[in-house]
C-alpha atoms as a PDB file:
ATOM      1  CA  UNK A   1     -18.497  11.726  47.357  1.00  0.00           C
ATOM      2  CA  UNK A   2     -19.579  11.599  50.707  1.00  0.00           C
ATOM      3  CA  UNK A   3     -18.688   9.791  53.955  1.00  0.00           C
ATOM      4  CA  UNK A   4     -21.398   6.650  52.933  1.00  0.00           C
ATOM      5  CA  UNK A   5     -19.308   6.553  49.401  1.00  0.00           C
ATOM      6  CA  UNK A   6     -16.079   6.310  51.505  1.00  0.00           C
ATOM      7  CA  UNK A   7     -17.280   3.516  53.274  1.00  0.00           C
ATOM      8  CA  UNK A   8     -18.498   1.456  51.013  1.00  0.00           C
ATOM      9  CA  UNK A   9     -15.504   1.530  48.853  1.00  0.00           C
ATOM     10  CA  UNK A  10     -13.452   1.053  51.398  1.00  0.00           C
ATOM     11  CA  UNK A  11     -15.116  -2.603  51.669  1.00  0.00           C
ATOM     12  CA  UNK A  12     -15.258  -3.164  48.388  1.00  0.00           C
ATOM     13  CA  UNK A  13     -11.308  -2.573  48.247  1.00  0.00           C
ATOM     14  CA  UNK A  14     -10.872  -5.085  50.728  1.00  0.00           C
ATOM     15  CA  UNK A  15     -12.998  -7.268  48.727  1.00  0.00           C
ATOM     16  CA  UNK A  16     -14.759  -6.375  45.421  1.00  0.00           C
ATOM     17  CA  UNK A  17     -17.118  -9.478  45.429  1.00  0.00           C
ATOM     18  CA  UNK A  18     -18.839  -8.810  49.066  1.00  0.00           C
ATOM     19  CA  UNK A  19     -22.494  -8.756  48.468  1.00  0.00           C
ATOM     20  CA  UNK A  20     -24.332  -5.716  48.562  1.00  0.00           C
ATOM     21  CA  UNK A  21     -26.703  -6.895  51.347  1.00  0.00           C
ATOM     22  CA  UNK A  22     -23.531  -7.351  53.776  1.00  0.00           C
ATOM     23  CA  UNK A  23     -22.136  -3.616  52.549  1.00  0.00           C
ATOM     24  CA  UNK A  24     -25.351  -2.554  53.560  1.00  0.00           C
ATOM     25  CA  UNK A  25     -25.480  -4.437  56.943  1.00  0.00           C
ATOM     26  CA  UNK A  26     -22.078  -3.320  57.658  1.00  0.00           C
ATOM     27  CA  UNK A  27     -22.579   0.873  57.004  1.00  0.00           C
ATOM     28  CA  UNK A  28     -26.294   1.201  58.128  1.00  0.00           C
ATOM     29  CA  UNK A  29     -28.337   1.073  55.001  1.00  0.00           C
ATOM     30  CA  UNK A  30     -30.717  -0.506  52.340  1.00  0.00           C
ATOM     31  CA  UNK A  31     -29.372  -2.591  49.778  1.00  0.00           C
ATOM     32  CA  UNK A  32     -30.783  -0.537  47.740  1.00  0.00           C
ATOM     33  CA  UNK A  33     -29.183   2.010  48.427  1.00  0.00           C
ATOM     34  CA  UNK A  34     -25.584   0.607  48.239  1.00  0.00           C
ATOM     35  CA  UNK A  35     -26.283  -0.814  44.807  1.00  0.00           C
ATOM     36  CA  UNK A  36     -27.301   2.791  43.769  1.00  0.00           C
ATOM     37  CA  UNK A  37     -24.168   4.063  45.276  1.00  0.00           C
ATOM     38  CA  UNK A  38     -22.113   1.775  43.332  1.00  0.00           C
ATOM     39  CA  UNK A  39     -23.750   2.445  40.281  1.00  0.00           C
ATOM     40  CA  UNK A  40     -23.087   5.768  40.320  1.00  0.00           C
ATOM     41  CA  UNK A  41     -19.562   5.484  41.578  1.00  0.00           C
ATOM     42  CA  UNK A  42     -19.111   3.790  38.201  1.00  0.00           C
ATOM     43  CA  UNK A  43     -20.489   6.174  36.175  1.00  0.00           C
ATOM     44  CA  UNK A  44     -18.939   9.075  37.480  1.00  0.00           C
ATOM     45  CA  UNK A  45     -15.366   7.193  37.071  1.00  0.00           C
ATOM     46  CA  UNK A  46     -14.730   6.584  40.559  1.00  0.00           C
ATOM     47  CA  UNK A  47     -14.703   3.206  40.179  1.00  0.00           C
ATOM     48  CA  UNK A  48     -12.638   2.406  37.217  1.00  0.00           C
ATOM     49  CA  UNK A  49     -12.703  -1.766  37.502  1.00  0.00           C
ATOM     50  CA  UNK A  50     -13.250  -4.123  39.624  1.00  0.00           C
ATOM     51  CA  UNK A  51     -10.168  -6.884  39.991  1.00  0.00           C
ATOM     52  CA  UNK A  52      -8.564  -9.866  41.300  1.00  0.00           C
ATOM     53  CA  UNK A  53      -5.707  -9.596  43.553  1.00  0.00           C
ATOM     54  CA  UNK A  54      -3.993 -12.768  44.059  1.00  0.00           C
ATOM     55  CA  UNK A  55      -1.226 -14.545  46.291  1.00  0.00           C
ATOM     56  CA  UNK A  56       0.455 -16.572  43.646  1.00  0.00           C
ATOM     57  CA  UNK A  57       3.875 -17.238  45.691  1.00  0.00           C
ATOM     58  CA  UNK A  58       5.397 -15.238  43.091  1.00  0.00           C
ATOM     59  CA  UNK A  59       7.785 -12.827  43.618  1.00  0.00           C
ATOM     60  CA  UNK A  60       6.554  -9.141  43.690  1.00  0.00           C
ATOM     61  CA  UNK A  61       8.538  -5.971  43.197  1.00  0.00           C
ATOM     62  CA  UNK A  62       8.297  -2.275  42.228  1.00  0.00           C
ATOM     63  CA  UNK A  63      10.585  -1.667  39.937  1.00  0.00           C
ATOM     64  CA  UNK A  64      10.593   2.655  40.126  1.00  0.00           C
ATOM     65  CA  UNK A  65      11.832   3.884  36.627  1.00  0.00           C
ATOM     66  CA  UNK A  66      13.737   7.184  35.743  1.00  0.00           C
ATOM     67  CA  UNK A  67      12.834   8.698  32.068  1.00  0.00           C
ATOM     68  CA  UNK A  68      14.268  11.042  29.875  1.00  0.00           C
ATOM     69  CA  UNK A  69      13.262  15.066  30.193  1.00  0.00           C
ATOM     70  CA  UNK A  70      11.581  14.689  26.728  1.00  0.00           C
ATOM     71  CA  UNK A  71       9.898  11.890  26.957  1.00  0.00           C
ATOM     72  CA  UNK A  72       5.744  10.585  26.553  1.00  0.00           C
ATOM     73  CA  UNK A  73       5.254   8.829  29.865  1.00  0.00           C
ATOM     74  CA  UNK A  74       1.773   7.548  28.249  1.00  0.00           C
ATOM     75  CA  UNK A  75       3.130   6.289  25.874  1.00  0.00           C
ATOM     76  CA  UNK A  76       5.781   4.755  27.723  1.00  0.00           C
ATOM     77  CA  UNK A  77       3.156   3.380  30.132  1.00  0.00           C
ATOM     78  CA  UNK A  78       1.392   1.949  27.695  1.00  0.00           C
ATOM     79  CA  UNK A  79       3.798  -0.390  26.302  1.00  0.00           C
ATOM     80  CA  UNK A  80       5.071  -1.241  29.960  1.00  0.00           C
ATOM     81  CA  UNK A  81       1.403  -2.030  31.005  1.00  0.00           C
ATOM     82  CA  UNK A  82       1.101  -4.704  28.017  1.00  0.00           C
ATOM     83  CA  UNK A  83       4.048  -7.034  29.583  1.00  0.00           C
ATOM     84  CA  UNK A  84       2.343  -9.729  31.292  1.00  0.00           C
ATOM     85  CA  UNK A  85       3.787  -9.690  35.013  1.00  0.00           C
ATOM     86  CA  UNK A  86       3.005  -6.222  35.499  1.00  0.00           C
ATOM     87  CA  UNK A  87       0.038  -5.951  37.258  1.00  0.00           C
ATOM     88  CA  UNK A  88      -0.050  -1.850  37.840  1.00  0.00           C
ATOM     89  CA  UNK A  89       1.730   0.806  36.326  1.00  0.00           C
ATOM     90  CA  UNK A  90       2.020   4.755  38.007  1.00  0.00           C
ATOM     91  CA  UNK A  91       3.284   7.700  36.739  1.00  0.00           C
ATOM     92  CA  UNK A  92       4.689   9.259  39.749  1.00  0.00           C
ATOM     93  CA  UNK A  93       6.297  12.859  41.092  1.00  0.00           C
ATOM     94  CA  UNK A  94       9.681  12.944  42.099  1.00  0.00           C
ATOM     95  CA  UNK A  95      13.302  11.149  41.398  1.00  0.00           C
ATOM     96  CA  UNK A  96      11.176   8.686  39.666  1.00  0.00           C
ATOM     97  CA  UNK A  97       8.697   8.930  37.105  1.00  0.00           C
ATOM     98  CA  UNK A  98       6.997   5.365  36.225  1.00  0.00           C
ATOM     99  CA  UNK A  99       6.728   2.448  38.830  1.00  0.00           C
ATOM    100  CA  UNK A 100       5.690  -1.155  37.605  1.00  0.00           C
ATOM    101  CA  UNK A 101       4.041  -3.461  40.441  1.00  0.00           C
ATOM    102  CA  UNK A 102       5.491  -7.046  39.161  1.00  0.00           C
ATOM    103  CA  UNK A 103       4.125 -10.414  39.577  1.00  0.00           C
ATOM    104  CA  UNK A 104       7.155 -13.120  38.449  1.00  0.00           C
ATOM    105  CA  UNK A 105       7.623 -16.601  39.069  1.00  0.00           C
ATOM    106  CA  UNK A 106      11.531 -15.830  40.406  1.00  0.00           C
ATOM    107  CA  UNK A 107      13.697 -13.110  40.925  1.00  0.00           C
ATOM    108  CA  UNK A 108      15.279 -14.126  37.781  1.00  0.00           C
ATOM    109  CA  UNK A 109      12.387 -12.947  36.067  1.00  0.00           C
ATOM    110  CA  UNK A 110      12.139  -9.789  38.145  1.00  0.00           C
ATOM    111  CA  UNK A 111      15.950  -9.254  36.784  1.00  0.00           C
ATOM    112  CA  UNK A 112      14.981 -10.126  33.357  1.00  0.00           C
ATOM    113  CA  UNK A 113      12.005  -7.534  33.323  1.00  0.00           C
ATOM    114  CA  UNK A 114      14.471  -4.753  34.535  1.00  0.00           C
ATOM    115  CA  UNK A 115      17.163  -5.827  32.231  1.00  0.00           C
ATOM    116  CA  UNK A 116      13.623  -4.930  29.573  1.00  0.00           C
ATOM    117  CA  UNK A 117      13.207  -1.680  31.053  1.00  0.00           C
ATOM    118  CA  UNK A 118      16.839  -0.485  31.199  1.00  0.00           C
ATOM    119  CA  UNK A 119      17.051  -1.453  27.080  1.00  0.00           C
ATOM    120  CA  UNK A 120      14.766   0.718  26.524  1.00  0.00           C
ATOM    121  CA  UNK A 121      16.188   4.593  24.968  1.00  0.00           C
ATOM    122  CA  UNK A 122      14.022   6.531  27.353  1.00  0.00           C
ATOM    123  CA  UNK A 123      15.034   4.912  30.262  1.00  0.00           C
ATOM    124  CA  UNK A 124      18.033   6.392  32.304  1.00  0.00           C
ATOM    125  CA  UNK A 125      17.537   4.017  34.921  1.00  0.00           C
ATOM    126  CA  UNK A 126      15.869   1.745  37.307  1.00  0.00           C
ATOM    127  CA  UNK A 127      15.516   0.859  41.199  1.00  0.00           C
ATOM    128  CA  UNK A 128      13.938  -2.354  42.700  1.00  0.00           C
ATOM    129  CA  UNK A 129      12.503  -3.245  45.680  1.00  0.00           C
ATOM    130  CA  UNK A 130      10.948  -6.740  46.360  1.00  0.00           C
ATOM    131  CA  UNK A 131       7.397  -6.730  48.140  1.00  0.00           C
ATOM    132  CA  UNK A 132       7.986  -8.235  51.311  1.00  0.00           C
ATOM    133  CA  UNK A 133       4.292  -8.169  52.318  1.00  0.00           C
ATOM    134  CA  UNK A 134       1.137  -6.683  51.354  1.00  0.00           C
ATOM    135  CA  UNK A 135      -2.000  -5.680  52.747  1.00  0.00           C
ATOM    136  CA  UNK A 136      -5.475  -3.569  51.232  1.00  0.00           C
ATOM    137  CA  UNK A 137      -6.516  -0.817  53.216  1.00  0.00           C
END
């Protein structure tokens, strides 16, 4: 990956749907050649998917969750990443080893989503904090 990669998915994270011709306007080059950029960015796995983000008026939250020693964080992933207001999940390093990005109507249904979590066996135990404000680099 090169600095013309970096660019161009740096305006595609700001905005997945802008046209190739602009992309191509705005870092120097042919369409063309930004469509074959993107192609390839695909195909080598760089670019996993392309999505929506939205601003819903929902509340949003990372909820960071501690796991046993012995546990499969895939697995565990997995199953968190099927509920339907979590819109990311990360395995992380440190006190912490899954995160869930949330997307709920209320805080009662952030609440509720923990209180899911912390029912779990392989959870030890949870931290919140609401998303005050977000923007896409």
């Amino acid at each position: 990956m090169d600095d013309l990669d970096r660019e161009i998915l740096s305006l595609l994270r700001r905005d997945a749907r802008t046209p190739y011709t602009e992309i191509a306007d705005e870092v120097g080059t042919s369409e063309g050649t930004v469509r074959n950029r993107v192609e390839q960015l695909i195909e080598d796995g760089t670019i996993e998917r392309f999505t929506v983000a939205t601003r819903t008026g929902n509340v949003k939250a990372m909820i960071e969750i501690a796991v046993d020693v012995d546990v499969d964080h895939n697995a565990l992933a997995d199953t968190f990443v099927e509920w339907a207001e979590v819109d990311f999940v990360w395995e992380v390093s440190g006190e912490d080893d899954v995160v869930l990005i949330v997307d709920c109507a209320d805080t009662s249904e952030v609440n509720e989503l923990i209180t899911r979590a912390r029912e779990r066996d392989e959870v030890m135990g949870t931290k919140t904090r609401l998303i005050l404000e977000e923007r896409v680099g």
